[in-house]
C-alpha atoms as a PDB file:
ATOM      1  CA  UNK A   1     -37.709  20.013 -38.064  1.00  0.00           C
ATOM      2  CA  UNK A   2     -35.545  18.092 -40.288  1.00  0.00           C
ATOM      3  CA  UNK A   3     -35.033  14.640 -39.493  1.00  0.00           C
ATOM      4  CA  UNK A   4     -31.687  14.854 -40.929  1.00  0.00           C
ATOM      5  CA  UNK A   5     -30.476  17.624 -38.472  1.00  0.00           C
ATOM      6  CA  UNK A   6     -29.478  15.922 -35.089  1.00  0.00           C
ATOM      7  CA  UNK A   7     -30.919  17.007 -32.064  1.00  0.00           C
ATOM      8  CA  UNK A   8     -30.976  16.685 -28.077  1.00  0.00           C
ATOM      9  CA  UNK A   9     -34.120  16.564 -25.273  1.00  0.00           C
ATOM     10  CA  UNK A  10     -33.278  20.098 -22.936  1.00  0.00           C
ATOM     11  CA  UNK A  11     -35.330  20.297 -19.954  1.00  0.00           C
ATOM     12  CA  UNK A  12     -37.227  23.460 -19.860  1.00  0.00           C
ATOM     13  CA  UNK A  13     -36.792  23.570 -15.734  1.00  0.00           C
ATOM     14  CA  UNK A  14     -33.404  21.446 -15.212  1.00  0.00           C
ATOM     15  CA  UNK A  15     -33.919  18.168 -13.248  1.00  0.00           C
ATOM     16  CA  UNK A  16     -31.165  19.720 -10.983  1.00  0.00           C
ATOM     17  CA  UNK A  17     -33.850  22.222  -9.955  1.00  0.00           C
ATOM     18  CA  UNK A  18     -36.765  20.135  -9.520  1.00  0.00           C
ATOM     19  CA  UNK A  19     -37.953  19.785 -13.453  1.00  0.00           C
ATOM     20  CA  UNK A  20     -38.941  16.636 -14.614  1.00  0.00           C
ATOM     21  CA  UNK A  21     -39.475  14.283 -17.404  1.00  0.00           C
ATOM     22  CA  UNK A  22     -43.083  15.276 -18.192  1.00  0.00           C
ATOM     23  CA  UNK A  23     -43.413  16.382 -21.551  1.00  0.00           C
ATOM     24  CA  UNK A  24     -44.849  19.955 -20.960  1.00  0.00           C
ATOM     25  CA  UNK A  25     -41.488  19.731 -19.322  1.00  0.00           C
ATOM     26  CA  UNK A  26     -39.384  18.995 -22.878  1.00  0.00           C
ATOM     27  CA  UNK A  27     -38.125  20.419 -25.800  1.00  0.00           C
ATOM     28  CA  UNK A  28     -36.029  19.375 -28.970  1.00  0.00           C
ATOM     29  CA  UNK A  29     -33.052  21.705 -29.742  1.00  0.00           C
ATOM     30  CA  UNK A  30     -30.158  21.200 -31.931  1.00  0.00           C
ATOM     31  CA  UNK A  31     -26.862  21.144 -30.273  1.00  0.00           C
ATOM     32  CA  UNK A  32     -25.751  24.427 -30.767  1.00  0.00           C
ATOM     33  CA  UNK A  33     -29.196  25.747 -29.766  1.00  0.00           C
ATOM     34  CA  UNK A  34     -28.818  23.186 -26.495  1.00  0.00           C
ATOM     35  CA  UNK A  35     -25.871  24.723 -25.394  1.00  0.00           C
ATOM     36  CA  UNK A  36     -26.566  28.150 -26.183  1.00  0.00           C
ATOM     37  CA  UNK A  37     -29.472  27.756 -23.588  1.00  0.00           C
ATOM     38  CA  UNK A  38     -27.169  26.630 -20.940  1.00  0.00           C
ATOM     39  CA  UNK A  39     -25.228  28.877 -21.004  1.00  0.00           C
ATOM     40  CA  UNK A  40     -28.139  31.189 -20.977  1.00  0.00           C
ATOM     41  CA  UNK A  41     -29.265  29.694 -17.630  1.00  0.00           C
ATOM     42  CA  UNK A  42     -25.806  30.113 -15.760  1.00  0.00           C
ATOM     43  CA  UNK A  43     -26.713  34.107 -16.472  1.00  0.00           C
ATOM     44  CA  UNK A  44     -30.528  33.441 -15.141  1.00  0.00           C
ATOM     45  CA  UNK A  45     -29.243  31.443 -11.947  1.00  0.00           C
ATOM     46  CA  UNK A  46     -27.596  32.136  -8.662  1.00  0.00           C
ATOM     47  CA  UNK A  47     -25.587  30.445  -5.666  1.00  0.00           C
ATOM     48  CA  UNK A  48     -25.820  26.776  -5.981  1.00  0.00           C
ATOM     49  CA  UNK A  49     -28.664  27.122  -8.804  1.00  0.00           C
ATOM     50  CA  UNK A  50     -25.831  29.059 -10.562  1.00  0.00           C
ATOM     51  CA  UNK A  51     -22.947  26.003  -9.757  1.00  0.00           C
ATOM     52  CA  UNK A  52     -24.764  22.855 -11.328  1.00  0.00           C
ATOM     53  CA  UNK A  53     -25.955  25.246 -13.997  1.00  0.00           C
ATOM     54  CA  UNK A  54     -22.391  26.317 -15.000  1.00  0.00           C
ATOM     55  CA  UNK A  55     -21.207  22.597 -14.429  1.00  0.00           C
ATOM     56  CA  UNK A  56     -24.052  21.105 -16.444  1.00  0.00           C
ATOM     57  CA  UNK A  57     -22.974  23.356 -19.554  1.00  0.00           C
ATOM     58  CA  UNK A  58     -19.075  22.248 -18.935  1.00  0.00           C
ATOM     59  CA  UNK A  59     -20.018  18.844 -18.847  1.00  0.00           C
ATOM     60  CA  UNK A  60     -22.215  19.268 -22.013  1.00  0.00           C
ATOM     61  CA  UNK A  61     -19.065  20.437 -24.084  1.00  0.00           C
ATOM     62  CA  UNK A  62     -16.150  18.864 -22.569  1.00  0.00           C
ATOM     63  CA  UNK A  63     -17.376  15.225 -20.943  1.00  0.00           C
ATOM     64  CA  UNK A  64     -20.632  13.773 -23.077  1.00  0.00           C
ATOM     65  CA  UNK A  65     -19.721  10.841 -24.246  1.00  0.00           C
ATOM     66  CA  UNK A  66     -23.404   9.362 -25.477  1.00  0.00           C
ATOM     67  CA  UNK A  67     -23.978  12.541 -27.741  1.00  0.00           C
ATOM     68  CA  UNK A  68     -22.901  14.740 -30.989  1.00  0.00           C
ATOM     69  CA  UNK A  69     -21.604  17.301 -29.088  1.00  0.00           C
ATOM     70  CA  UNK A  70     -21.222  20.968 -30.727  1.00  0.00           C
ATOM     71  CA  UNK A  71     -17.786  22.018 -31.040  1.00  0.00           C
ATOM     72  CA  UNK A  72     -16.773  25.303 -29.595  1.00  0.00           C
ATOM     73  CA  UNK A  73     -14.099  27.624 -30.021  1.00  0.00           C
ATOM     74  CA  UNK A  74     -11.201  28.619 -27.427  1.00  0.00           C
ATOM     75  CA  UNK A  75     -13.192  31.660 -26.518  1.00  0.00           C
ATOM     76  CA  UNK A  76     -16.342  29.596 -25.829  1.00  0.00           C
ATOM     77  CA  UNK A  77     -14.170  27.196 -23.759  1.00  0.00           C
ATOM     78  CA  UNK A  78     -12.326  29.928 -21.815  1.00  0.00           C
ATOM     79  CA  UNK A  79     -15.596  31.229 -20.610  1.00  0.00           C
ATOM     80  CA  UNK A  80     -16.994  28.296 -19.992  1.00  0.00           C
ATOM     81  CA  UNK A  81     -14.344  27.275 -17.777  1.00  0.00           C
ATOM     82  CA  UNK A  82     -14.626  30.860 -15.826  1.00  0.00           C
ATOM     83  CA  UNK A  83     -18.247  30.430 -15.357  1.00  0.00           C
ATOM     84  CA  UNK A  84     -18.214  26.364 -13.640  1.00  0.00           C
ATOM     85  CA  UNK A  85     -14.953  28.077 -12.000  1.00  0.00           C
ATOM     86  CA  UNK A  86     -16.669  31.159 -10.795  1.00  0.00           C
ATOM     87  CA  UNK A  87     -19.374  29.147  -9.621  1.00  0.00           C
ATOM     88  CA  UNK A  88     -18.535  27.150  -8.051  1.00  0.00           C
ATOM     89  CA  UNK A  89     -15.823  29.411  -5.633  1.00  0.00           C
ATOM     90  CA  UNK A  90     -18.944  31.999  -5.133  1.00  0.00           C
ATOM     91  CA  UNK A  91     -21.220  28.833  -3.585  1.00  0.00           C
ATOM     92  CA  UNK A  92     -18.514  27.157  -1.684  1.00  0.00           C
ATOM     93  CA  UNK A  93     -19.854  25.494   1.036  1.00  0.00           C
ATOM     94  CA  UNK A  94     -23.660  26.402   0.351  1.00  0.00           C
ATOM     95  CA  UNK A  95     -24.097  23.352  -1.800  1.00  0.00           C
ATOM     96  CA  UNK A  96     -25.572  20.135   0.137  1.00  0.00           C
ATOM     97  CA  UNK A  97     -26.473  16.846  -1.621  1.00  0.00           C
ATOM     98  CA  UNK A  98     -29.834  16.145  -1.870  1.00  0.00           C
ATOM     99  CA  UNK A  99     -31.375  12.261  -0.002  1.00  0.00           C
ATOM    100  CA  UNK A 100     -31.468  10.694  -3.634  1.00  0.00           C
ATOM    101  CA  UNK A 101     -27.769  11.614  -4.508  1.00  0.00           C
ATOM    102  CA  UNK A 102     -26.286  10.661  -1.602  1.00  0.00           C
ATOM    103  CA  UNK A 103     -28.037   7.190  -2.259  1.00  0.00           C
ATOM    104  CA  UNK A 104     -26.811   7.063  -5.617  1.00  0.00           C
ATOM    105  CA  UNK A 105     -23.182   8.275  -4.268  1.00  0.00           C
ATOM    106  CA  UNK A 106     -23.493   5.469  -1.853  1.00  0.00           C
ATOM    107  CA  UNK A 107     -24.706   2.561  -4.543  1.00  0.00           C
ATOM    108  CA  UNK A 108     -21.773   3.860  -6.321  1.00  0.00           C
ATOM    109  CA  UNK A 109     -19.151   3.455  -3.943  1.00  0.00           C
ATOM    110  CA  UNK A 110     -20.447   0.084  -2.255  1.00  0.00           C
ATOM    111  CA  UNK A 111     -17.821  -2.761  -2.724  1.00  0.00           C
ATOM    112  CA  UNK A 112     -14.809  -0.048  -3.254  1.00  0.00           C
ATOM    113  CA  UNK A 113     -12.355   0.090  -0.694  1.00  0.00           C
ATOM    114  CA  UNK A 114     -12.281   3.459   0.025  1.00  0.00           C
ATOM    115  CA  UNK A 115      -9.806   5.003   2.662  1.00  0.00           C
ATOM    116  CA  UNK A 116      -8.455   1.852   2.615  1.00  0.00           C
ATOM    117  CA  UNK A 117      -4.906   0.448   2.018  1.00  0.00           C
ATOM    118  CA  UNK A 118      -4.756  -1.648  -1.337  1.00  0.00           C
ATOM    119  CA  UNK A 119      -4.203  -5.430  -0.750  1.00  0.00           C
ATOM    120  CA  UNK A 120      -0.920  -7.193  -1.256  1.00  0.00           C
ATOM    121  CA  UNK A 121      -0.856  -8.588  -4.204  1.00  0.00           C
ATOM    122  CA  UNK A 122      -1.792  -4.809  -5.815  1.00  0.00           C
ATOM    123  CA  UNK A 123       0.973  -3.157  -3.954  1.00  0.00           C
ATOM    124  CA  UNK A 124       3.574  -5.894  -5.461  1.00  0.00           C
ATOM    125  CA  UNK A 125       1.907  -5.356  -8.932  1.00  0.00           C
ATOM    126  CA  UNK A 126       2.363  -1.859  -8.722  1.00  0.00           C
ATOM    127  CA  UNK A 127       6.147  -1.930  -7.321  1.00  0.00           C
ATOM    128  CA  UNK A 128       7.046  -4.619  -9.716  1.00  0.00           C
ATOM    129  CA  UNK A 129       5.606  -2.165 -12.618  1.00  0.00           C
ATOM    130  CA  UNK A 130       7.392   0.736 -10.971  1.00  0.00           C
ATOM    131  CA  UNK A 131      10.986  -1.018 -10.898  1.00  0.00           C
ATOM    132  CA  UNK A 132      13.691   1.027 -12.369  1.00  0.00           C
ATOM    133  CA  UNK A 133      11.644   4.107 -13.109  1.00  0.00           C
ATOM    134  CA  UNK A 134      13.727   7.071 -13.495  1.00  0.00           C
ATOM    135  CA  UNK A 135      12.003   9.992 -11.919  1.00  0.00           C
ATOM    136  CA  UNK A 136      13.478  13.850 -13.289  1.00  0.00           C
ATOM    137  CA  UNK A 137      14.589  16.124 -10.316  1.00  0.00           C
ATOM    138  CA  UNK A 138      11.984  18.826  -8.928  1.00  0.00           C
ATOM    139  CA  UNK A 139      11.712  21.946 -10.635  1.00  0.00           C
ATOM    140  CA  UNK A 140      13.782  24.787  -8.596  1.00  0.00           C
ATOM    141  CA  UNK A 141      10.679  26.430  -7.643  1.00  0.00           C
ATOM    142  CA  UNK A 142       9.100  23.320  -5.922  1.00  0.00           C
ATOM    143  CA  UNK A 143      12.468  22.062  -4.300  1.00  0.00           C
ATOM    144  CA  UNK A 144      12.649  25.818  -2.835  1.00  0.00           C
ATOM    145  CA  UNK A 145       9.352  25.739  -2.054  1.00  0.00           C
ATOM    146  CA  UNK A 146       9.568  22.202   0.113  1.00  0.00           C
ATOM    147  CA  UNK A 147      12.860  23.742   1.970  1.00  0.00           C
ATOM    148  CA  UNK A 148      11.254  26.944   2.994  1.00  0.00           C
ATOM    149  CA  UNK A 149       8.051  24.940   4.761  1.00  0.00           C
ATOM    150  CA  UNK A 150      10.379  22.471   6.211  1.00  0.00           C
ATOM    151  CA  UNK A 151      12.532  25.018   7.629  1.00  0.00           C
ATOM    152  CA  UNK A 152      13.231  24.556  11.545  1.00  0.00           C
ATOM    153  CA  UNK A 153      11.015  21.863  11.830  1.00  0.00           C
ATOM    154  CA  UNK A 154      12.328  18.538  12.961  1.00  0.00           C
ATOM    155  CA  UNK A 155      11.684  15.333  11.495  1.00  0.00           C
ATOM    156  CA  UNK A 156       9.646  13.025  13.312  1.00  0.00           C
ATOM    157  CA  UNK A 157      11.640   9.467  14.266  1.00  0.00           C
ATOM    158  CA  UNK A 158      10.599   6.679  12.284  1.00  0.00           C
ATOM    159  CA  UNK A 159       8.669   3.763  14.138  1.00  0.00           C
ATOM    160  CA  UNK A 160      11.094   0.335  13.887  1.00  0.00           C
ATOM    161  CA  UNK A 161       8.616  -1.425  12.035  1.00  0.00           C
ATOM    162  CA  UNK A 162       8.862   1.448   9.389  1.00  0.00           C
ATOM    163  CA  UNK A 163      12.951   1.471   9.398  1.00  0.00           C
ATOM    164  CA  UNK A 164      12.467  -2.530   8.819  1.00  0.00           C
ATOM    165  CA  UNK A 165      10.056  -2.175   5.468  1.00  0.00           C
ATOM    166  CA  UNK A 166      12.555   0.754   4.399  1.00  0.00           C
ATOM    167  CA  UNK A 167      15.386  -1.396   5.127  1.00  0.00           C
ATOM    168  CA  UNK A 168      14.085  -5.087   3.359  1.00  0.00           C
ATOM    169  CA  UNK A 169      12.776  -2.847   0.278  1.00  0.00           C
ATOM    170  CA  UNK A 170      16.565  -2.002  -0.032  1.00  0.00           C
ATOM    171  CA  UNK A 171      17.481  -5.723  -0.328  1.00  0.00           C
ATOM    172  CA  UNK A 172      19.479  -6.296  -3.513  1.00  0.00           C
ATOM    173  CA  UNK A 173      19.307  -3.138  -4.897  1.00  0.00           C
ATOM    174  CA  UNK A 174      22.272  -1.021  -5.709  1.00  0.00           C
ATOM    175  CA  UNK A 175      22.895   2.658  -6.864  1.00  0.00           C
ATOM    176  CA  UNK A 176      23.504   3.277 -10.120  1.00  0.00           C
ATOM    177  CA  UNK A 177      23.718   6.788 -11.942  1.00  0.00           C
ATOM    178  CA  UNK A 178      23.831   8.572 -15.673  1.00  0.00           C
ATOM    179  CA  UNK A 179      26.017  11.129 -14.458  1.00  0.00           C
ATOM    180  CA  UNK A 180      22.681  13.498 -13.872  1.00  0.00           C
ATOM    181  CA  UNK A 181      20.725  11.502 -11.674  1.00  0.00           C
ATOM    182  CA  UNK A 182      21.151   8.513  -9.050  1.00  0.00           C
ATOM    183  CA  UNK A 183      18.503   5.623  -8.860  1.00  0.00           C
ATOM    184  CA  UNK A 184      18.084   2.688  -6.575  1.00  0.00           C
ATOM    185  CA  UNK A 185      17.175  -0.394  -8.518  1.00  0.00           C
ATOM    186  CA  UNK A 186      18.097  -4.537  -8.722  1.00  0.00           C
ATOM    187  CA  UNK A 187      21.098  -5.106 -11.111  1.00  0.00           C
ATOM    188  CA  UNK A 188      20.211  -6.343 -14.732  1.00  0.00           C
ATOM    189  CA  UNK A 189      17.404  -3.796 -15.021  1.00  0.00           C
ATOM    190  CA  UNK A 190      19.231  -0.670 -14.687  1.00  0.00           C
ATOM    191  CA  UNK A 191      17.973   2.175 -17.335  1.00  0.00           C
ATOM    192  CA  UNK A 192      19.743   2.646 -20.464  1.00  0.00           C
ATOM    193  CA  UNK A 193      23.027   5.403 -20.115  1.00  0.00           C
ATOM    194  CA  UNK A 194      23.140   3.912 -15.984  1.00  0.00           C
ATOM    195  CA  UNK A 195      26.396   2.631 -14.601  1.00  0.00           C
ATOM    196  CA  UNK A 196      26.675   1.194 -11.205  1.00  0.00           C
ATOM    197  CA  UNK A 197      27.905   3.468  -8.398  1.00  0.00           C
ATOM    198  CA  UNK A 198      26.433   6.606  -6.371  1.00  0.00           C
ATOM    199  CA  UNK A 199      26.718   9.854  -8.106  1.00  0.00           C
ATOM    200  CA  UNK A 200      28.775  11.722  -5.428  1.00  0.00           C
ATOM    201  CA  UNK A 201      28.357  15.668  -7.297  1.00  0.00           C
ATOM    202  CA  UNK A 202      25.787  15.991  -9.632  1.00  0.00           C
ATOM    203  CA  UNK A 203      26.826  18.149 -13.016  1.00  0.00           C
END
C-alpha cells in the first residue's frame, strides 16, 4: 500500500466481542474502507452484538478525535444514526457491563462527586455568573403541556428552611421589566431595555 495514503488498524473480531490485539487478529484499511466494514458488521450482528457494533461505527464518524476520519454524506449520517438508534431500542435492557468495564467506569468516576450537591463556593460562582440572565418565556406547547400534568394536583407546602433560602435569595433584588418580560435582579445590573417595576399585563 502506499505510504502516502493514510490508514487505520480494524480488528478483524472487534475487541467488544472478545477479539484481540494479536496480529492474526489485524488489518490495515483506509478510512473509507474502515468504515465501510463497520457498517458491514452492524448488518452481520444481533442484540447487544448489534448495539456496540452500530455505536462503534457512530463513534468512528461523529466522535474520533485521534484520527483522519472519512467524511460522509447526510445520507450516510442519517443511517448511521437509525442503525446506533435502532440498536440500541431493540437490546434495551439485554446489555450488561462486563467485570473490566465496570472497573474502568469505576477508576473513572473515583474522586467525582457524584449524586452529590456541589460545594459552596461553586454554587456562589455559578449564581454570581447567572445574575441578571434574562430567560425567554416557554414555548406554548411546553407551558400547555406543564398545566395539563399539573392539573388537580396540589402543591406540596414548602419546608421553613426552604421559604427562608427563597426568602434571603430575594434580599436586594427588585423587579424590573422590558415591557415583554419581568426579571428579578440587584439594581445597577439590570439588562439593557429593563426599567424598574413589575410588569402587571404582559403585551
Amino acid at each position: 500500500m502506499d505510504a502516502s495514503i493514510y490508514v487505520e488498524k480494524h480488528h478483524i473480531v472487534p475487541k467488544s466481542l472478545g477479539g484481540t490485539n494479536d496480529p492474526d487478529n489485524l488489518v490495515v484499511l483506509t478510512a473509507r474502507e474502515h468504515l465501510i466494514c463497520h457498517r458491514l458488521l452492524v448488518k452481520m450482528t444481533e442484540s447487544t452484538a448489534k448495539s456496540k457494533m452500530a455505536f462503534a461505527a457512530w463513534r468512528m464518524v461523529f466522535m474520533g478525535n485521534k484520527h483522519k476520519r472519512h467524511i460522509v454524506t447526510s445520507r450516510t449520517y442519517e443511517v448511521i444514526k437509525f442503525e446506533m438508534a435502532e440498536a440500541r431500542r431493540n437490546s434495551k435492557g439485554s446489555y450488561k457491563h462486563s467485570l473490566e468495564s465496570k472497573e474502568k467506569i469505576s477508576k473513572g468516576n473515583k474522586g467525582k462527586r457524584l449524586g452529590k450537591s456541589l460545594p459552596t463556593e461553586w454554587r456562589e460562582k455559578i449564581g454570581e455568573s447567572r445574575k441578571g440572565e434574562v430567560r425567554g418565556p416557554l414555548p406554548k406547547s411546553t407551558t400547555q403541556k406543564i398545566s395539563e400534568t399539573l392539573t388537580g394536583k396540589k402543591r406540596e407546602e414548602f419546608p421553613e428552611s426552604h421559604k427562608s433560602n427563597i426568602s434571603a435569595g430575594r434580599i436586594g433584588k427588585r423587579q424590573y421589566n422590558n415591557g415583554i418580560n419581568s426579571i428579578l435582579c440587584f439594581p445597577g445590573i439590570e439588562p439593557e431595555g429593563y426599567v424598574l417595576g413589575r410588569l402587571t399585563q404582559k403585551a
